[in-house]
PDB file of N, CA and C in Angstrom:
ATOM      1  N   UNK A   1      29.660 128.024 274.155  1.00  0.00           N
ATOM      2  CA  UNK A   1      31.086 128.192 274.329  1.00  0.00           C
ATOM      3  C   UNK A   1      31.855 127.545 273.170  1.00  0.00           C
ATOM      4  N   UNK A   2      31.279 126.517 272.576  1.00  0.00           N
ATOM      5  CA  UNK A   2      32.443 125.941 271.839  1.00  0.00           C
ATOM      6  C   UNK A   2      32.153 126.480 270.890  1.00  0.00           C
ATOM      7  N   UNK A   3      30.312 126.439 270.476  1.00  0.00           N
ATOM      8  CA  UNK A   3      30.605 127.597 268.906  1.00  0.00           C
ATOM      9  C   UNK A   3      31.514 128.925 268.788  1.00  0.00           C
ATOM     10  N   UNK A   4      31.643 129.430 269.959  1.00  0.00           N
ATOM     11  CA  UNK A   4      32.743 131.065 270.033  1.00  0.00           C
ATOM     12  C   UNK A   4      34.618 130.244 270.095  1.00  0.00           C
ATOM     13  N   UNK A   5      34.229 128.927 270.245  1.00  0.00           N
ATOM     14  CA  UNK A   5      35.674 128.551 269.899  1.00  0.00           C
ATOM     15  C   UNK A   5      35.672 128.571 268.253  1.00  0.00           C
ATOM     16  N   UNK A   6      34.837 127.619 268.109  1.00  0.00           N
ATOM     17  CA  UNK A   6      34.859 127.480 266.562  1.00  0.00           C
ATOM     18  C   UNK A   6      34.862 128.620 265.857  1.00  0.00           C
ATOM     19  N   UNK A   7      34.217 129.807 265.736  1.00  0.00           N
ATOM     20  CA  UNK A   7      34.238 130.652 264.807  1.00  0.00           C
ATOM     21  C   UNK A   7      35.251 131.699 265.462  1.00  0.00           C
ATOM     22  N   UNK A   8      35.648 131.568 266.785  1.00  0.00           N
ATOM     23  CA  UNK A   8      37.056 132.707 266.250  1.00  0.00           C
ATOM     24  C   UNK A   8      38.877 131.496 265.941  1.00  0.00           C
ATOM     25  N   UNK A   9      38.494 130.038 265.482  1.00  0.00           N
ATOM     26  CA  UNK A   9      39.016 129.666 265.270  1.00  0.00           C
ATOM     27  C   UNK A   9      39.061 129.625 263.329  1.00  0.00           C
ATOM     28  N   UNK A  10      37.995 129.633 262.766  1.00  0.00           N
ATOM     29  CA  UNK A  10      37.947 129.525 261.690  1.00  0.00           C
ATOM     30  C   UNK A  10      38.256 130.891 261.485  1.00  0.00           C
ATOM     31  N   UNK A  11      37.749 131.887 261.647  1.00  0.00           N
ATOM     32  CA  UNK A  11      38.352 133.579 261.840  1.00  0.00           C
ATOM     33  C   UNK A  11      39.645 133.943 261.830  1.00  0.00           C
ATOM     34  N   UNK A  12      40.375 133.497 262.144  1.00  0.00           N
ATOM     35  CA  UNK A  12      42.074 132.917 262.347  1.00  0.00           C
ATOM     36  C   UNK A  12      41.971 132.389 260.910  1.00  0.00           C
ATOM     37  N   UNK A  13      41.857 131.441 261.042  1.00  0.00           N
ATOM     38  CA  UNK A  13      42.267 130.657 259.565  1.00  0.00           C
ATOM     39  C   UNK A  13      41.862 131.508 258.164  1.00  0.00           C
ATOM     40  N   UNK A  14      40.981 131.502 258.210  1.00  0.00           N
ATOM     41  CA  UNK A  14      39.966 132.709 257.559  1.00  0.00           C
ATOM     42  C   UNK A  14      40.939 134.014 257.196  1.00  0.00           C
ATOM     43  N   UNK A  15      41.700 134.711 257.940  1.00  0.00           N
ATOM     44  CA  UNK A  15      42.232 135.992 258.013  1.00  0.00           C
ATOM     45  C   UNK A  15      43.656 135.640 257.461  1.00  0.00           C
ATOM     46  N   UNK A  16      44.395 134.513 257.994  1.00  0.00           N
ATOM     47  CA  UNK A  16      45.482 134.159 257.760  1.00  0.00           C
ATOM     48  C   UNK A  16      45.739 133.544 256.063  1.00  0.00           C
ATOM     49  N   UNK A  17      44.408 133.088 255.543  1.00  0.00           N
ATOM     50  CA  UNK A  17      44.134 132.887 254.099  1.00  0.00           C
ATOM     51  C   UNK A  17      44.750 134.219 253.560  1.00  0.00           C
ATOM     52  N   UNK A  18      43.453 135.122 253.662  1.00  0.00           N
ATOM     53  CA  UNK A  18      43.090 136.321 252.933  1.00  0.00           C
ATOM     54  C   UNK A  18      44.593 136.957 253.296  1.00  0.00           C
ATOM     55  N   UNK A  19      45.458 137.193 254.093  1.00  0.00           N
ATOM     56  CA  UNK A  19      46.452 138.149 254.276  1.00  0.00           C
ATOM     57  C   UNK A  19      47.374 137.499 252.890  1.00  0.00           C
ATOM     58  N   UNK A  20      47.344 136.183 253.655  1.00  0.00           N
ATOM     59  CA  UNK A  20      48.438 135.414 252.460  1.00  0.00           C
ATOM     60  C   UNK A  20      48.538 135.512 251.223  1.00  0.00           C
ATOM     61  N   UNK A  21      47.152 135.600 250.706  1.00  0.00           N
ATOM     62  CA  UNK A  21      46.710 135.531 248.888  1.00  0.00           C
ATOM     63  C   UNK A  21      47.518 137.252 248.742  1.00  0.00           C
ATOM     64  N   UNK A  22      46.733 137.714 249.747  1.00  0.00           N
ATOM     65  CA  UNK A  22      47.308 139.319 249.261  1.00  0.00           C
ATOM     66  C   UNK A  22      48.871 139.762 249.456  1.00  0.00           C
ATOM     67  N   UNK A  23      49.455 139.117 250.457  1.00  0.00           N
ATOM     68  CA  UNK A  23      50.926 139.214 250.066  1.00  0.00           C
ATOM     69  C   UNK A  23      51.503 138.345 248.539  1.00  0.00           C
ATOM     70  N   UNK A  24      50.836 137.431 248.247  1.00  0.00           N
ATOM     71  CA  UNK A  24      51.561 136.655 246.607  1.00  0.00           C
ATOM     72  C   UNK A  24      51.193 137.970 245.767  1.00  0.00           C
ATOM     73  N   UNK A  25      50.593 139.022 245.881  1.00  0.00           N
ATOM     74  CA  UNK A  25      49.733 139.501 244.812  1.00  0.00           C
ATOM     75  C   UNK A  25      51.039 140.765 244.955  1.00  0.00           C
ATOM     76  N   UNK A  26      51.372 141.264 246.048  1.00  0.00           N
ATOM     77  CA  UNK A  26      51.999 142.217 246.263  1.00  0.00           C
ATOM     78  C   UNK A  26      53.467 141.900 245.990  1.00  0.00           C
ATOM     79  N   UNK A  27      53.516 140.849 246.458  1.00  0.00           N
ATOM     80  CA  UNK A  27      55.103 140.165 245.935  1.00  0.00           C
ATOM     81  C   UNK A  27      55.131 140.178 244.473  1.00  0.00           C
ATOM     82  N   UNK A  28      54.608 140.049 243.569  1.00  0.00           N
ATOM     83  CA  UNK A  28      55.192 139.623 242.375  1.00  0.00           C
ATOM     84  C   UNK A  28      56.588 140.349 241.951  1.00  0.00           C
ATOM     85  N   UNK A  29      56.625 141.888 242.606  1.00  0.00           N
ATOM     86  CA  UNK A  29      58.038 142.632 242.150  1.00  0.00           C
ATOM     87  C   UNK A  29      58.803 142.198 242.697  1.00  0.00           C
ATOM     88  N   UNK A  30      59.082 141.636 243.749  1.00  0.00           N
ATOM     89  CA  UNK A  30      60.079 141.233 244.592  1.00  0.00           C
ATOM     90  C   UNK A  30      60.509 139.813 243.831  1.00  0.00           C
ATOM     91  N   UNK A  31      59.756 138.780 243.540  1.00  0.00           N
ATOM     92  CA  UNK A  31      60.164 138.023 242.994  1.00  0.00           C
ATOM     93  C   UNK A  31      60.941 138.081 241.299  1.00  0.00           C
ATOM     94  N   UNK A  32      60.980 139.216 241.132  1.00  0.00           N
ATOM     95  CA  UNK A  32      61.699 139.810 240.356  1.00  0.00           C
ATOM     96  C   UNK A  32      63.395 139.801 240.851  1.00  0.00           C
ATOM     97  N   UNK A  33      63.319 140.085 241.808  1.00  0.00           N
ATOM     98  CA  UNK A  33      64.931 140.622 242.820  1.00  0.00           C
ATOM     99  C   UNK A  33      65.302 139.180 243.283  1.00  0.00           C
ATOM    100  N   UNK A  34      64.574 138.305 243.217  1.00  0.00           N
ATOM    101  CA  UNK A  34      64.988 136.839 243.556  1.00  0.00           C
ATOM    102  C   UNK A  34      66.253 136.374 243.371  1.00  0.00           C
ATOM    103  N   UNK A  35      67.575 135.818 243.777  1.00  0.00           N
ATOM    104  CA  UNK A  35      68.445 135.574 242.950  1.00  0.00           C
ATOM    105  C   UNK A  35      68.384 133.714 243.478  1.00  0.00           C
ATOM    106  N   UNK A  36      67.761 132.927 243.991  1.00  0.00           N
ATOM    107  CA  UNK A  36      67.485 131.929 244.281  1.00  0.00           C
ATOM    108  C   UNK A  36      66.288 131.581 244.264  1.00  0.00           C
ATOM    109  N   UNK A  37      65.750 130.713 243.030  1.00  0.00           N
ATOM    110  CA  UNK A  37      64.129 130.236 243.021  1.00  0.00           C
ATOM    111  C   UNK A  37      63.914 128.842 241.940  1.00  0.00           C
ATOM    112  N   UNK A  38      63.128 128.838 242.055  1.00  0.00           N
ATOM    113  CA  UNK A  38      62.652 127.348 240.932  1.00  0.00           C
ATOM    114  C   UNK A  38      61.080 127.795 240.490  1.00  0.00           C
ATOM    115  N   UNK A  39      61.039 127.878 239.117  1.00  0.00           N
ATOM    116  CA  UNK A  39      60.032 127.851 238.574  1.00  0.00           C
ATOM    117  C   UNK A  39      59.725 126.330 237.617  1.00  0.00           C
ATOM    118  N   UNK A  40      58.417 126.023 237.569  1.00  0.00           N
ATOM    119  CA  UNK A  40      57.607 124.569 236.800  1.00  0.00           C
ATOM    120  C   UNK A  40      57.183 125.462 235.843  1.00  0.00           C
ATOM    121  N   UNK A  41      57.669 125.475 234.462  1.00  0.00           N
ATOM    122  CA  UNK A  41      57.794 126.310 233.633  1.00  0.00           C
ATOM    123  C   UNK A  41      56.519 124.527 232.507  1.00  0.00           C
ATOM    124  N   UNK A  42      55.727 125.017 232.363  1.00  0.00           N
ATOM    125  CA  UNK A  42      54.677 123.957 231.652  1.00  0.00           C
ATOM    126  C   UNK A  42      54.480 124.412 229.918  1.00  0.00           C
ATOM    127  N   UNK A  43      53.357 123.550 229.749  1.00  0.00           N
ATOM    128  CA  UNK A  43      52.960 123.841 228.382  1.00  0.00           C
ATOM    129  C   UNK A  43      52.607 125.389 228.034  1.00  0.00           C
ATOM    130  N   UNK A  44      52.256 125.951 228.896  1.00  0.00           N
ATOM    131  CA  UNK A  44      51.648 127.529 228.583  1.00  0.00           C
ATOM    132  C   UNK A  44      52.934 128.302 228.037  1.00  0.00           C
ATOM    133  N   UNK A  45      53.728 128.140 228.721  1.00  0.00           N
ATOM    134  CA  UNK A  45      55.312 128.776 228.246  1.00  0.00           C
ATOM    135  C   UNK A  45      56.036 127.826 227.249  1.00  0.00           C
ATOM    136  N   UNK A  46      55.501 126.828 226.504  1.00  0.00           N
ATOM    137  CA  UNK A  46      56.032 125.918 225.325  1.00  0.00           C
ATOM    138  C   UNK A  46      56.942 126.577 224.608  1.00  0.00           C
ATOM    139  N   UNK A  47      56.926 127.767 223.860  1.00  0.00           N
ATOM    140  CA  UNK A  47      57.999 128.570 223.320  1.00  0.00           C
ATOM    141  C   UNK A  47      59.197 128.810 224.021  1.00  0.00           C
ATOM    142  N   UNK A  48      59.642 129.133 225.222  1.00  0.00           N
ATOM    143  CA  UNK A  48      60.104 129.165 226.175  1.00  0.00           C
ATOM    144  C   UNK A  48      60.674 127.953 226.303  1.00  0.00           C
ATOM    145  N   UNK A  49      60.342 127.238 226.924  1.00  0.00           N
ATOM    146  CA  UNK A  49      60.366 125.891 227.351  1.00  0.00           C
ATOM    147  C   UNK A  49      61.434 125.014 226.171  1.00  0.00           C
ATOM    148  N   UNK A  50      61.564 125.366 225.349  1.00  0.00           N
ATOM    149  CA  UNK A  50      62.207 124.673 223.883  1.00  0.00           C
ATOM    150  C   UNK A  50      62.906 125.834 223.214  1.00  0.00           C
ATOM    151  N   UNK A  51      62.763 127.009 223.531  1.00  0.00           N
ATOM    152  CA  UNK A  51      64.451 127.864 223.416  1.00  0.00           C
ATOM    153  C   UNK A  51      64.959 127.900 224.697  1.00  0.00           C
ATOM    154  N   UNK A  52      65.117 127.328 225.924  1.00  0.00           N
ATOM    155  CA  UNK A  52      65.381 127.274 226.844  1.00  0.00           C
ATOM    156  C   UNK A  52      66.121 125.973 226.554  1.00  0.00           C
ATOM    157  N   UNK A  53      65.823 124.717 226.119  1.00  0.00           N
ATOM    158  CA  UNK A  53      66.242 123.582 225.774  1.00  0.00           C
ATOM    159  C   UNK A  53      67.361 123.489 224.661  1.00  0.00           C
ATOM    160  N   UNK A  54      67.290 124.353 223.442  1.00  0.00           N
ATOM    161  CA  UNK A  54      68.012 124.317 222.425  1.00  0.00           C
ATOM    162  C   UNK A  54      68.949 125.311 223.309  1.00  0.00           C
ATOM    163  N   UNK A  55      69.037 125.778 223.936  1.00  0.00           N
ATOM    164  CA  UNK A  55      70.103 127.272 224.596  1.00  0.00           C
ATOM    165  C   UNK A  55      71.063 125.748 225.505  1.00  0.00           C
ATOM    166  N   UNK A  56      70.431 125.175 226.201  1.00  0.00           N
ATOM    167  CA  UNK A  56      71.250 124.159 226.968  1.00  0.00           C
ATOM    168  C   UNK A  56      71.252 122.723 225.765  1.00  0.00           C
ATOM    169  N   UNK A  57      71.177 122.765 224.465  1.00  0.00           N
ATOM    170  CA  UNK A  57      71.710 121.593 223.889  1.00  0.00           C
ATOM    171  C   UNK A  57      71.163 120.237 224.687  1.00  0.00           C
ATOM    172  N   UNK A  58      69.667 120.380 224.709  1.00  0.00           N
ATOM    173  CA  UNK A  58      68.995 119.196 225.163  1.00  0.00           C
ATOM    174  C   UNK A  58      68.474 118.572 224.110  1.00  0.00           C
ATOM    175  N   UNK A  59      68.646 117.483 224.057  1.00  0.00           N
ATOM    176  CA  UNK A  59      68.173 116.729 222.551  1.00  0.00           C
ATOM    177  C   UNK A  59      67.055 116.309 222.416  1.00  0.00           C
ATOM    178  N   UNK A  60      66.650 115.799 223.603  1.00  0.00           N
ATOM    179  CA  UNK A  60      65.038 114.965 223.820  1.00  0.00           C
ATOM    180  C   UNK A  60      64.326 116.209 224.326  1.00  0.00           C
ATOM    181  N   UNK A  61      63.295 116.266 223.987  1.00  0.00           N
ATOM    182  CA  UNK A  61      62.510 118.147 224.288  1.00  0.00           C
ATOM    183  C   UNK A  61      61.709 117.360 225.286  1.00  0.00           C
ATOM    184  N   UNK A  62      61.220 118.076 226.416  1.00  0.00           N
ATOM    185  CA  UNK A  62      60.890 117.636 227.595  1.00  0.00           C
ATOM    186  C   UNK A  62      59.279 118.708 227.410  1.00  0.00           C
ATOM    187  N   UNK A  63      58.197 118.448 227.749  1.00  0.00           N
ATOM    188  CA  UNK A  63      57.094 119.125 227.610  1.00  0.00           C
ATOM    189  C   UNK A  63      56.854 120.121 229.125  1.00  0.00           C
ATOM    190  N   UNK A  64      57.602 119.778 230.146  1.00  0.00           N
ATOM    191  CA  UNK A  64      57.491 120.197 231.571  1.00  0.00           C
ATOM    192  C   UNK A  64      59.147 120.560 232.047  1.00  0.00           C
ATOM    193  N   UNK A  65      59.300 121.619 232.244  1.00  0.00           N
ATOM    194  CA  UNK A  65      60.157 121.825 233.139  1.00  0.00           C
ATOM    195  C   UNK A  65      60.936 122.187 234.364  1.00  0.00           C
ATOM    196  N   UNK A  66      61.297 121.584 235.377  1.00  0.00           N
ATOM    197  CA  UNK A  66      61.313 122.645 237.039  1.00  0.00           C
ATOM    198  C   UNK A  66      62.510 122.934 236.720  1.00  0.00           C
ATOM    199  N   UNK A  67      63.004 124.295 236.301  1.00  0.00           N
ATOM    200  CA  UNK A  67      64.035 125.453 236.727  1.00  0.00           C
ATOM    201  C   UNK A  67      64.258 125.534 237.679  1.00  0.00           C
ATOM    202  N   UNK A  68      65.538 125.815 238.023  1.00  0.00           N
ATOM    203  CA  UNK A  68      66.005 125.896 239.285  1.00  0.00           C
ATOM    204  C   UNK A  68      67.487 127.107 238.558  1.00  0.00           C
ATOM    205  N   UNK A  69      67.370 128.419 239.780  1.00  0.00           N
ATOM    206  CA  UNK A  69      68.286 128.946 239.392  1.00  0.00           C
ATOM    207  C   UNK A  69      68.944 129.891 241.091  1.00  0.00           C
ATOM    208  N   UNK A  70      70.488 129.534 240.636  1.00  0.00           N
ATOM    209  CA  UNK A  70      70.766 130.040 242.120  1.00  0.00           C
ATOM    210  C   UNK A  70      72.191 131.365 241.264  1.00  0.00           C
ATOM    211  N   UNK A  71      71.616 132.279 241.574  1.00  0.00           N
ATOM    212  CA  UNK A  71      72.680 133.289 241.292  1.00  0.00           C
ATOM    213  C   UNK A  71      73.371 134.464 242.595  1.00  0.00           C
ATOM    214  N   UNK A  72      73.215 133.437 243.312  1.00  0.00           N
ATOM    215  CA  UNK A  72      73.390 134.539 244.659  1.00  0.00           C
ATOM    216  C   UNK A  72      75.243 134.683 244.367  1.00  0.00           C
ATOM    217  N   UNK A  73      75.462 134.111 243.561  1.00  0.00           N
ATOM    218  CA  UNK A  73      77.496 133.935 243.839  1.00  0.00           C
ATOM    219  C   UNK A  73      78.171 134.215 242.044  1.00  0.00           C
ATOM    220  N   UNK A  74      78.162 135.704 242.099  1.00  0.00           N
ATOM    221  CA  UNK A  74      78.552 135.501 240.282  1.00  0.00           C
ATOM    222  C   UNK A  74      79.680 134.598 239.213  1.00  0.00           C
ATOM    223  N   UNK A  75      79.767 134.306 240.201  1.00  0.00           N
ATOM    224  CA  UNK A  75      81.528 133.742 239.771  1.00  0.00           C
ATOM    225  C   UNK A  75      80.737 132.234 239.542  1.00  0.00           C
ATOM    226  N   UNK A  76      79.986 131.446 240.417  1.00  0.00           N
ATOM    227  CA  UNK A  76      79.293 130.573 240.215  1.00  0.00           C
ATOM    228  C   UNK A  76      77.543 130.357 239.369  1.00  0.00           C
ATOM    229  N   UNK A  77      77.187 130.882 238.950  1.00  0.00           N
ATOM    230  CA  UNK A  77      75.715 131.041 238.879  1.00  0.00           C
ATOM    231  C   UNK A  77      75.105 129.994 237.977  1.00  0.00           C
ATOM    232  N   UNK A  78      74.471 129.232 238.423  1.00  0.00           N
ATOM    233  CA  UNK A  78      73.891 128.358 237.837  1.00  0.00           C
ATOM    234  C   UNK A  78      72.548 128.175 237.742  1.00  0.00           C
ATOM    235  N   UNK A  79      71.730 127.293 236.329  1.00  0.00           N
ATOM    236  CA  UNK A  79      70.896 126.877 236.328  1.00  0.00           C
ATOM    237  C   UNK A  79      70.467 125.570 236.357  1.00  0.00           C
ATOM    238  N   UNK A  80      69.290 124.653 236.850  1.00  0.00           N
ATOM    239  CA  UNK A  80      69.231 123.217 236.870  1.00  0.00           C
ATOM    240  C   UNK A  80      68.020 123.381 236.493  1.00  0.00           C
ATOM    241  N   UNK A  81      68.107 122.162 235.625  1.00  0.00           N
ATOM    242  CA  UNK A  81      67.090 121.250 235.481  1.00  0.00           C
ATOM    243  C   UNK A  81      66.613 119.973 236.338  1.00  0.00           C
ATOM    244  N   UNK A  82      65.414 120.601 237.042  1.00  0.00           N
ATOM    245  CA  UNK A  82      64.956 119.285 237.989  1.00  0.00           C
ATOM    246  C   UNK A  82      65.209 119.921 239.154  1.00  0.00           C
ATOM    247  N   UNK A  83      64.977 119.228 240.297  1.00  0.00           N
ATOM    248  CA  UNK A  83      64.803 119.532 241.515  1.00  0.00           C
ATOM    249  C   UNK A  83      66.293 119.687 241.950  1.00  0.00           C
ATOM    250  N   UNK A  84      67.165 120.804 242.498  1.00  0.00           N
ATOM    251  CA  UNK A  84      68.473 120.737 243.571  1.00  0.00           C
ATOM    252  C   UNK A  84      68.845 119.839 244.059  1.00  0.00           C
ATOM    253  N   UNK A  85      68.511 119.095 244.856  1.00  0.00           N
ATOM    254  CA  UNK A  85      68.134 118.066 246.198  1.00  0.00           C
ATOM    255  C   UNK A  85      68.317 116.547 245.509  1.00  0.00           C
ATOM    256  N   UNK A  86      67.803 116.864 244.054  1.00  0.00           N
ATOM    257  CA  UNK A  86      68.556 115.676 243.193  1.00  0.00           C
ATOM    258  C   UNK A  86      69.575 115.125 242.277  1.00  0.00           C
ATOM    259  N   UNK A  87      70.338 114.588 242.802  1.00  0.00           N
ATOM    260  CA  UNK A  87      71.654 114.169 242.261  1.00  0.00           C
ATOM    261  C   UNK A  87      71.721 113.715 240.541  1.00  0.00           C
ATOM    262  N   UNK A  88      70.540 113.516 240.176  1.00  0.00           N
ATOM    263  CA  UNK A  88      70.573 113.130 238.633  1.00  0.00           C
ATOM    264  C   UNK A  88      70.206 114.751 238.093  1.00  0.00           C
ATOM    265  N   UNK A  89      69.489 115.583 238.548  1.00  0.00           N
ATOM    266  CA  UNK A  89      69.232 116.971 238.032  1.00  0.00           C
ATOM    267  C   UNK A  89      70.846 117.318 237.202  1.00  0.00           C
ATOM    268  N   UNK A  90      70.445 118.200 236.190  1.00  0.00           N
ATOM    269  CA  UNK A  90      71.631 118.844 235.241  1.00  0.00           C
ATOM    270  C   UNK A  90      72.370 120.142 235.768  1.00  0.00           C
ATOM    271  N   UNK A  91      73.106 120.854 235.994  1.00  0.00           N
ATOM    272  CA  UNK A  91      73.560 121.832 235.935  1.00  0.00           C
ATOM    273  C   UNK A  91      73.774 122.524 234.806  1.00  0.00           C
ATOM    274  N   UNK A  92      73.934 123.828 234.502  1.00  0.00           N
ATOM    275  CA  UNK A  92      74.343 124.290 233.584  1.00  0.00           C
ATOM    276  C   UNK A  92      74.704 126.082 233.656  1.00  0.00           C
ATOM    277  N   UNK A  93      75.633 126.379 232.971  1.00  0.00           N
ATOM    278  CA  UNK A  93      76.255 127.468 233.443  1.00  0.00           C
ATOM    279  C   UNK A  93      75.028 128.890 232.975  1.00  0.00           C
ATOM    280  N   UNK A  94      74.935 129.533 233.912  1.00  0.00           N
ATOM    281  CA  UNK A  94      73.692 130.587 234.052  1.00  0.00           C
ATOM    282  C   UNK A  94      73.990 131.090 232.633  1.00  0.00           C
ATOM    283  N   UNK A  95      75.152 131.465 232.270  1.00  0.00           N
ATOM    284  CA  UNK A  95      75.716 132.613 230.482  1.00  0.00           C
ATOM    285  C   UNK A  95      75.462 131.470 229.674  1.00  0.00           C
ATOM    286  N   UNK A  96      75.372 130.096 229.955  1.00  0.00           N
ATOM    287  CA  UNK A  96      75.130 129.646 228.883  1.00  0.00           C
ATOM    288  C   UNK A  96      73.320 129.764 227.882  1.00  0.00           C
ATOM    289  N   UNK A  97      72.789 130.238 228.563  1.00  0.00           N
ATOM    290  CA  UNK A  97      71.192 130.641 228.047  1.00  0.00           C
ATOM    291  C   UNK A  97      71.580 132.065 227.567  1.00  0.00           C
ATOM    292  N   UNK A  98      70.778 131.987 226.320  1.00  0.00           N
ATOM    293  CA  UNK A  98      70.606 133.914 225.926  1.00  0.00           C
ATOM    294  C   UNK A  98      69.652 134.733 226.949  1.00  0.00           C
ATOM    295  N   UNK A  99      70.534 135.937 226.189  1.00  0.00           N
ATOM    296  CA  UNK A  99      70.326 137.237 227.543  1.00  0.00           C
ATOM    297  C   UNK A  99      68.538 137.002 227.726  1.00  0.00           C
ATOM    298  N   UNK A 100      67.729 136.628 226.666  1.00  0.00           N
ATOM    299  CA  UNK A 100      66.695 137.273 226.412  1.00  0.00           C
ATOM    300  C   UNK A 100      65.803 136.093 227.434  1.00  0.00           C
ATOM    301  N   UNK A 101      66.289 134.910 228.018  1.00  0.00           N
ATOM    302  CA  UNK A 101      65.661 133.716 228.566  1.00  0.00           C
ATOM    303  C   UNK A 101      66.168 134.026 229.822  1.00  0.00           C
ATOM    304  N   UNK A 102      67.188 134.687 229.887  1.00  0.00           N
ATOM    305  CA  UNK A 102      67.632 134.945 231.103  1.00  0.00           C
ATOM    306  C   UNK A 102      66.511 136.369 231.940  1.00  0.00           C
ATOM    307  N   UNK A 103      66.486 137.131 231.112  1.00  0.00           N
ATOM    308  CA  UNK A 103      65.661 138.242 231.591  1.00  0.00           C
ATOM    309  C   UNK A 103      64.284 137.916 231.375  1.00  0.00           C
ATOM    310  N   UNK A 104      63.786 136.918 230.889  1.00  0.00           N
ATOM    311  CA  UNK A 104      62.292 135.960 231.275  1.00  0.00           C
ATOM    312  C   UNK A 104      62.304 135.360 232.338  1.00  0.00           C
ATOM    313  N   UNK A 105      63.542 134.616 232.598  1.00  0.00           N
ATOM    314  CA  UNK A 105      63.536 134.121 233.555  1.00  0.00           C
ATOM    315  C   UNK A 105      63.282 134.488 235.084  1.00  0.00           C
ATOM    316  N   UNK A 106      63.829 135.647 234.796  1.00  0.00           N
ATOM    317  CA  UNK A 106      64.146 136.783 236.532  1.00  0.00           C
ATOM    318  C   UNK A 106      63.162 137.233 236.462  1.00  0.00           C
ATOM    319  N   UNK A 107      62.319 138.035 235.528  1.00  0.00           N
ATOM    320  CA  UNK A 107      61.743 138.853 235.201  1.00  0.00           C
ATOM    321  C   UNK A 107      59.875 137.983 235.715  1.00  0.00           C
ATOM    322  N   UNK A 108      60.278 136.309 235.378  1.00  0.00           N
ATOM    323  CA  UNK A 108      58.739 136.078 235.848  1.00  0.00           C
ATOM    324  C   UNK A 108      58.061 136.164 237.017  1.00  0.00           C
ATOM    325  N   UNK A 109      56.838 135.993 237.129  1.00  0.00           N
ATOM    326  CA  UNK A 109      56.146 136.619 238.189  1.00  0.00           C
ATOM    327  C   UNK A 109      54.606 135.586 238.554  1.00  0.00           C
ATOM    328  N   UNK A 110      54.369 134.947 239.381  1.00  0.00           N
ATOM    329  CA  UNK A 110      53.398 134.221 239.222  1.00  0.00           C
ATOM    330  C   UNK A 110      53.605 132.636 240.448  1.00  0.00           C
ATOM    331  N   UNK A 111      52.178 131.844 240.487  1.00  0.00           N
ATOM    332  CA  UNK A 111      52.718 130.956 241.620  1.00  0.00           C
ATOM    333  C   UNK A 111      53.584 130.118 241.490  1.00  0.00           C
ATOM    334  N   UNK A 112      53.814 129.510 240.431  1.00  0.00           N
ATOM    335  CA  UNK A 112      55.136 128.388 239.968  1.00  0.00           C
ATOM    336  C   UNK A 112      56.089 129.048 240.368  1.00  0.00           C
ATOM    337  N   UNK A 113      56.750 130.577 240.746  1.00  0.00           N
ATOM    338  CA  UNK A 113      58.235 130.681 240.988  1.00  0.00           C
ATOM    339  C   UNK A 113      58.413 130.891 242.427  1.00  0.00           C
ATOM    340  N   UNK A 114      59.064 129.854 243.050  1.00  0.00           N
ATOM    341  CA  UNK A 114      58.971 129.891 244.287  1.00  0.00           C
ATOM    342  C   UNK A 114      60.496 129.900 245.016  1.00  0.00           C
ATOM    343  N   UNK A 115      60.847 130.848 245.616  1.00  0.00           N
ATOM    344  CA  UNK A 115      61.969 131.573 246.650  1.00  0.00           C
ATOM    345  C   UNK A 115      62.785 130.029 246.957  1.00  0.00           C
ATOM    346  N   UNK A 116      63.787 129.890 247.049  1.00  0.00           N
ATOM    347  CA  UNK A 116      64.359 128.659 247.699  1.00  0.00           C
ATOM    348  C   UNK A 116      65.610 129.216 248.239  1.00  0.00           C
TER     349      UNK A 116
END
């Protein structure tokens, strides 16, 4: 009895994995349509990462960055540096980045950009 607990308990878990991986895989377009998310934009995107910095007039170049971008309100649309939730994080006005960081930005796809 308890092994038929155990394995239609791991079976559950098991299924609830596999559905999950395959919805991130299917999402990637949707996270396209995002207009609220935060991406940890790292060394792999270094190019990025430092015309993203010179676009916001950051002086000290930072090797890691968490993006944070909320455009649900056009009149308001902003981007941050650092986590929302923290009061030292930067703001900065969404037009102030070129078009071309901006449409990288929306445009990425992958596990670092996550819905908020």
């Amino acid at each position: 009895m308890k092994a038929k607990v155990i394995f239609v308990l791991l079976f559950i878990i098991c299924s609830c994995f596999i559905i999950g991986c395959g919805a991130s895989k299917d999402g990637s377009s949707a996270q396209k349509q995002w207009k609220h998310f935060k991406i940890d934009l790292n060394a792999e995107e270094i190019k990025k990462v430092v015309s993203l910095q010179d676009d916001l007039e950051i002086d000290t170049k930072l090797n890691t960055l968490i993006i944070g971008a909320n455009l649900t309100d056009n009149k308001m649309s902003f981007l941050i540096i650092g986590d929302e939730n923290d009061p030292t994080s930067r703001l900065y006005p969404w037009e102030q980045i070129c078009k071309g960081l901006q449409d990288y930005l929306l445009s990425y796809t992958g596990p670092r950009k996550i819905k908020l």
